[in-house]
Structures are given as structure tokens and as C-alpha cells.
N, C-alpha and C. Protein backbone atom coordinates (compact mmCIF):
# COMPACT_ATOMS: atom_id res chain seq x y z
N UNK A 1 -116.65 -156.79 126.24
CA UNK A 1 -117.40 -155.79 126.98
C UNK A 1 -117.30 -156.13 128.46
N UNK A 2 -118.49 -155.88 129.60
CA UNK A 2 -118.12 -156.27 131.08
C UNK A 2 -118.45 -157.83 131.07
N UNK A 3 -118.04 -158.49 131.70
CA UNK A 3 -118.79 -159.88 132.38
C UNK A 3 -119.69 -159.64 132.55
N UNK A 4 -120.73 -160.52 132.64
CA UNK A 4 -122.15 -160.37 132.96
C UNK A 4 -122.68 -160.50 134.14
N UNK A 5 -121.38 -161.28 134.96
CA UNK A 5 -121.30 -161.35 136.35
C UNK A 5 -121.49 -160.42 137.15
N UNK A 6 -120.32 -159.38 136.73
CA UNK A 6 -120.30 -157.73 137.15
C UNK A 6 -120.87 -157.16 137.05
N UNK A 7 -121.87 -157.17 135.55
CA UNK A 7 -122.78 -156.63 135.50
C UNK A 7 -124.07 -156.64 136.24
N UNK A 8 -124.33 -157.84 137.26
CA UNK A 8 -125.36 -158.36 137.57
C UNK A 8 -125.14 -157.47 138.77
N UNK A 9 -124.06 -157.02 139.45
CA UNK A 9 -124.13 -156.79 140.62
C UNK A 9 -123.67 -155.14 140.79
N UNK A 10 -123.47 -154.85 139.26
CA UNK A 10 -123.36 -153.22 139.49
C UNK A 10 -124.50 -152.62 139.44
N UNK A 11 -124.44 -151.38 140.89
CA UNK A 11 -125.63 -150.26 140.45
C UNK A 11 -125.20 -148.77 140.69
N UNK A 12 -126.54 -148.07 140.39
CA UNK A 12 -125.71 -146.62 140.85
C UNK A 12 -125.36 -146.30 142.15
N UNK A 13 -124.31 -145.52 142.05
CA UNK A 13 -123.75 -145.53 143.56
C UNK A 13 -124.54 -144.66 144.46
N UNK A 14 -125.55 -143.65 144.01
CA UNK A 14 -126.47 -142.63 144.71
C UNK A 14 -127.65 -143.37 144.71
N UNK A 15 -128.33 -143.84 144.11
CA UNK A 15 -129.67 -144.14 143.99
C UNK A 15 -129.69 -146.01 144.54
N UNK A 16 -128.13 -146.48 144.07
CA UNK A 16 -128.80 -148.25 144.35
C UNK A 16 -129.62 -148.81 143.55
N UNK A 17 -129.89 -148.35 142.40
CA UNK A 17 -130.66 -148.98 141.20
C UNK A 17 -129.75 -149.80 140.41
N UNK A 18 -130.38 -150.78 139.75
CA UNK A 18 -129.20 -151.35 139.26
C UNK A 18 -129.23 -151.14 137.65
N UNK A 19 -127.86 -151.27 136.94
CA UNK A 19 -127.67 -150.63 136.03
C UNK A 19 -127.53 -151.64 134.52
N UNK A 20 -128.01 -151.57 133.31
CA UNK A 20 -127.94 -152.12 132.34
C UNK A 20 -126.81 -151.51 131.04
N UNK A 21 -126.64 -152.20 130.21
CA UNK A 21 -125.65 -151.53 129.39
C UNK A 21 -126.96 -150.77 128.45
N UNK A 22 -126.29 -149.50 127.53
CA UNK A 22 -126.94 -148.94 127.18
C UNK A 22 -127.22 -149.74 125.29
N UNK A 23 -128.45 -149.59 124.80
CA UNK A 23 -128.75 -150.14 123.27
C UNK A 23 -127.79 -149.14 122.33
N UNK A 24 -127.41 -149.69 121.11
CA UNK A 24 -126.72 -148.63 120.35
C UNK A 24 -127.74 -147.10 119.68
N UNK A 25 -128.95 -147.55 120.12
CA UNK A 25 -129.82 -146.23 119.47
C UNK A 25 -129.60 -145.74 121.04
N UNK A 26 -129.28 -146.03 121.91
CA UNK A 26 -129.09 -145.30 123.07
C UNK A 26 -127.83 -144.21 123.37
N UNK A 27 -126.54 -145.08 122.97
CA UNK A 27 -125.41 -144.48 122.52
C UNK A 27 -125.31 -143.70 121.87
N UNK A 28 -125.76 -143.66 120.88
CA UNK A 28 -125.84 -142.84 120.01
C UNK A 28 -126.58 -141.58 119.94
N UNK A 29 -127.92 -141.47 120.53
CA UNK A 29 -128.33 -140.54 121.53
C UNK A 29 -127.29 -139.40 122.51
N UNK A 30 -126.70 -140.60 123.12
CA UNK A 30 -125.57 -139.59 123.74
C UNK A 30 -124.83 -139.35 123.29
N UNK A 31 -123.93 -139.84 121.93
CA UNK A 31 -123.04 -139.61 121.68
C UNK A 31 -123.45 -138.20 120.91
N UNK A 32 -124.41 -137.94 120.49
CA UNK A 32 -125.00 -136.95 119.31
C UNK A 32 -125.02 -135.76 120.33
N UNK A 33 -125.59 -136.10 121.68
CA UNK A 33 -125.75 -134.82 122.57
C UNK A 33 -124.66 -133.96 123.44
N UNK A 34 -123.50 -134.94 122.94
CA UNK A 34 -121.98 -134.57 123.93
C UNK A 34 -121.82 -133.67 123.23
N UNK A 35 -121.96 -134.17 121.34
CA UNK A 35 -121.47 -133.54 120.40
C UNK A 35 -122.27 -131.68 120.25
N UNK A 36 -122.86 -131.90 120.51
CA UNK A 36 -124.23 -130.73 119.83
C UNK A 36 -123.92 -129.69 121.46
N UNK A 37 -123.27 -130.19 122.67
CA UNK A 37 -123.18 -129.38 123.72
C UNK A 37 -122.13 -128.72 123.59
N UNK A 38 -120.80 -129.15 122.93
CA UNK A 38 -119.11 -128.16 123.17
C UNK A 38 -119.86 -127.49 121.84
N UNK A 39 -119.91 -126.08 122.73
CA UNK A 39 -120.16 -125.34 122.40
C UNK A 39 -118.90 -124.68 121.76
N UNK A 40 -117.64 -124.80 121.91
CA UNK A 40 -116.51 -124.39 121.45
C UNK A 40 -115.99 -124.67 120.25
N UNK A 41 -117.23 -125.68 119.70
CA UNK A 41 -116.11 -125.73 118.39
C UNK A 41 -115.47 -127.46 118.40
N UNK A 42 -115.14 -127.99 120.21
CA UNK A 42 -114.54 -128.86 119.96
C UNK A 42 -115.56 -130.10 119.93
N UNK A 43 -115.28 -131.23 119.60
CA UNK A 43 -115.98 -132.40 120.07
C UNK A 43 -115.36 -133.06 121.14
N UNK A 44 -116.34 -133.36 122.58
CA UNK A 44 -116.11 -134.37 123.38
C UNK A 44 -115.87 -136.00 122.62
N UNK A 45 -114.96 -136.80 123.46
CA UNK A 45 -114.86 -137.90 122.87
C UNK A 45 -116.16 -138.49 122.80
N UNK A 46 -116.06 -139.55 122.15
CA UNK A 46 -117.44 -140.31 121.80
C UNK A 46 -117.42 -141.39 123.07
N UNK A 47 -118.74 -141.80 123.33
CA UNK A 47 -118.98 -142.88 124.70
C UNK A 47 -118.46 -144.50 123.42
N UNK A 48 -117.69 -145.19 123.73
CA UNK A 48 -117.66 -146.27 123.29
C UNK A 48 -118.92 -147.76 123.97
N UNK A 49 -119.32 -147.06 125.05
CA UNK A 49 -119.96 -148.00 125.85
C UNK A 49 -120.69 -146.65 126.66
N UNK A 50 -121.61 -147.76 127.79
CA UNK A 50 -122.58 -146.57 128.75
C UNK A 50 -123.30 -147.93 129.42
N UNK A 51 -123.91 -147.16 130.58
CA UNK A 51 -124.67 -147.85 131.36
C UNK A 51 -125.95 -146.90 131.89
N UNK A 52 -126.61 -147.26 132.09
CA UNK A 52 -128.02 -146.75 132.25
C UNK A 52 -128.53 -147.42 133.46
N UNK A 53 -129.10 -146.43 134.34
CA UNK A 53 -130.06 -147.31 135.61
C UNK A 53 -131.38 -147.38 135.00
N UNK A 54 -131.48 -148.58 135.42
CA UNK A 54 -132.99 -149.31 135.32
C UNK A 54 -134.37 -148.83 134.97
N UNK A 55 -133.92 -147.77 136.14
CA UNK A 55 -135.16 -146.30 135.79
C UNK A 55 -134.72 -145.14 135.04
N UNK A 56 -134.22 -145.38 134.37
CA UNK A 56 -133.58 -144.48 132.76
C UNK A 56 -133.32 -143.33 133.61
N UNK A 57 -132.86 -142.96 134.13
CA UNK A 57 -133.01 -142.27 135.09
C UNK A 57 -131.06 -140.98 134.81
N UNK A 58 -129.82 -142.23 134.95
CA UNK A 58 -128.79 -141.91 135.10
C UNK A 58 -128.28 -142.70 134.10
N UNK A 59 -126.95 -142.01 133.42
CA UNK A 59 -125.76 -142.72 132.54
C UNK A 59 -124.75 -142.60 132.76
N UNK A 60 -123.76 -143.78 132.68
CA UNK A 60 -122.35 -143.36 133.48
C UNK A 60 -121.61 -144.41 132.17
N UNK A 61 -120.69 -143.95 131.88
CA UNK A 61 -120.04 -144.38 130.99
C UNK A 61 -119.06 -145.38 130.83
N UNK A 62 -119.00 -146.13 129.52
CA UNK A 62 -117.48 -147.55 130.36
C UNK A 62 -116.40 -146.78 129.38
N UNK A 63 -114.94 -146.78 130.14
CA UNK A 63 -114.19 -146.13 129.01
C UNK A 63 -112.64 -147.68 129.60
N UNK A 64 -112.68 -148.28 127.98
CA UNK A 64 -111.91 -149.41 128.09
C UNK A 64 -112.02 -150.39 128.90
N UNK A 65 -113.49 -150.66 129.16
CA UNK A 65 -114.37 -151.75 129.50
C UNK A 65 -114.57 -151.77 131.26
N UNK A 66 -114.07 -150.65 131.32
CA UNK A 66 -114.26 -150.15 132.94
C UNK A 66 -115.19 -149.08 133.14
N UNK A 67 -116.09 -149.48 133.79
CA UNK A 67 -117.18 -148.73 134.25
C UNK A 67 -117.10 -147.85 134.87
N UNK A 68 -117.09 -146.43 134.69
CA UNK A 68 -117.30 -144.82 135.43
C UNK A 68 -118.39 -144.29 136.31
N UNK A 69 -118.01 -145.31 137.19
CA UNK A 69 -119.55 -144.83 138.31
C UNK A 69 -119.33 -143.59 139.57
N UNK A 70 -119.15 -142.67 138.75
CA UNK A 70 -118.37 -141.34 139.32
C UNK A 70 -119.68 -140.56 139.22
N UNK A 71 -120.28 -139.97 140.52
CA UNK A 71 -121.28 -139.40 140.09
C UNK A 71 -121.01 -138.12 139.33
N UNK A 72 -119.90 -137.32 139.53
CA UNK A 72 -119.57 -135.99 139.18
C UNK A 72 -119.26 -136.34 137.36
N UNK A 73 -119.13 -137.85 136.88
CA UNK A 73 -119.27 -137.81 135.35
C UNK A 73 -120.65 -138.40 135.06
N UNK A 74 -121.79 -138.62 135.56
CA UNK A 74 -122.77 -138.76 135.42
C UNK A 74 -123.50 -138.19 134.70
N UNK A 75 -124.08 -138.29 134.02
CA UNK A 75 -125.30 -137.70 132.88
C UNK A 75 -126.97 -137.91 133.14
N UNK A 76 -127.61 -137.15 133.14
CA UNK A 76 -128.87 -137.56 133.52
C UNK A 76 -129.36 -137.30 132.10
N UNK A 77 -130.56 -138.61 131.85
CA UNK A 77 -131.19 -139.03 130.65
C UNK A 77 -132.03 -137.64 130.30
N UNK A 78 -132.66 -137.01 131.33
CA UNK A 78 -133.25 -136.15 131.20
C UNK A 78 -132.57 -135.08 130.17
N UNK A 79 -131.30 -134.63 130.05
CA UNK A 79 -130.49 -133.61 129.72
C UNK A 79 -130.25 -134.41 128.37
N UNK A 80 -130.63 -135.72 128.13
CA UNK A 80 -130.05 -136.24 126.25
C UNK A 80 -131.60 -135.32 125.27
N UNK A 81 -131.31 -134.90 124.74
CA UNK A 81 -132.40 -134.77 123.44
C UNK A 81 -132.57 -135.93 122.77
N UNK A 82 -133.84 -136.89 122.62
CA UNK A 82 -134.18 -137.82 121.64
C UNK A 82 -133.31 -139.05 122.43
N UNK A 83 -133.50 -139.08 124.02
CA UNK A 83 -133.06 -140.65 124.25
C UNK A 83 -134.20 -141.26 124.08
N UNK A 84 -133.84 -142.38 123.21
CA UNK A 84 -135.18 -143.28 122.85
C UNK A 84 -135.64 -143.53 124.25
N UNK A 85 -137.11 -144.13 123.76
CA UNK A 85 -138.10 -144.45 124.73
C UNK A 85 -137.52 -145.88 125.02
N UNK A 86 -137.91 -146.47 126.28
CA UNK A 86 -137.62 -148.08 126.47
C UNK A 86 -138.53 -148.94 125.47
């Protein structure tokens, strides 16, 4: 997964909060809500990983152990249905 090193010193790039990896009842949360949004029929890929700011606030995704701190792929927690509580 990331170093923990990296991890210590990544945050969001808008807010400056710093960011944790996400729990698998967390993932899974999102992964259920990517699914339930393509509305087309198709399925978005699944998040293999995610990161979460501190203040549950934002999710940005790791795809092949590299972290997506792109705000324009950003997800706000607000928009998951049933992200668990902390």
C-alpha cells in the first residue's frame, strides 16, 4: 500500500487537512455508490484503495498505490449514501 512516511505528510490539496487511508466498510461504501450512480447500465471501476481527510470531509482515490489528489476526481463524503460514521 503507501509508506507510512508519505502518508504522514500527505493532505488535501484545497483544504490542507491531512489525509488517512480509507477502512474497508469505508471502501466499500464508495465502491457501492460509484456503482448505484452509472446510470447507463455501466459500472465505474471499483476504488482498490482511497483516502479520506481527517474531517471526513473529501475522498481521493489511490489507483496502483499512487495517490489521486486531483481535485476535479475528488468525491465528497457527503454525496456517498451510508458512509459509515467514524
Amino acid at each position: 500500500m503507501l509508506n507510512p512516511q508519505l502518508l504522514d505528510i500527505l493532505c488535501c490539496p484545497t483544504s490542507k487537512v491531512p489525509l488517512r487511508l480509507l477502512r474497508a466498510d469505508e471502501l466499500a461504501a464508495v465502491n457501492h455508490a460509484l456503482a448505484q450512480q452509472a446510470g447507463d447500465g455501466s459500472t465505474p471501476p471499483a476504488w482498490e484503495a482511497g483516502l479520506v481527510t481527517r474531517d471526513r470531509r473529501t475522498l481521493y482515490r489511490i489507483d496502483a498505490g499512487i495517490p489521486v489528489l486531483l481535485v476535479d476526481a475528488a468525491l465528497a463524503v457527503a454525496d456517498i449514501a451510508r458512509f459509515p460514521e467514524a
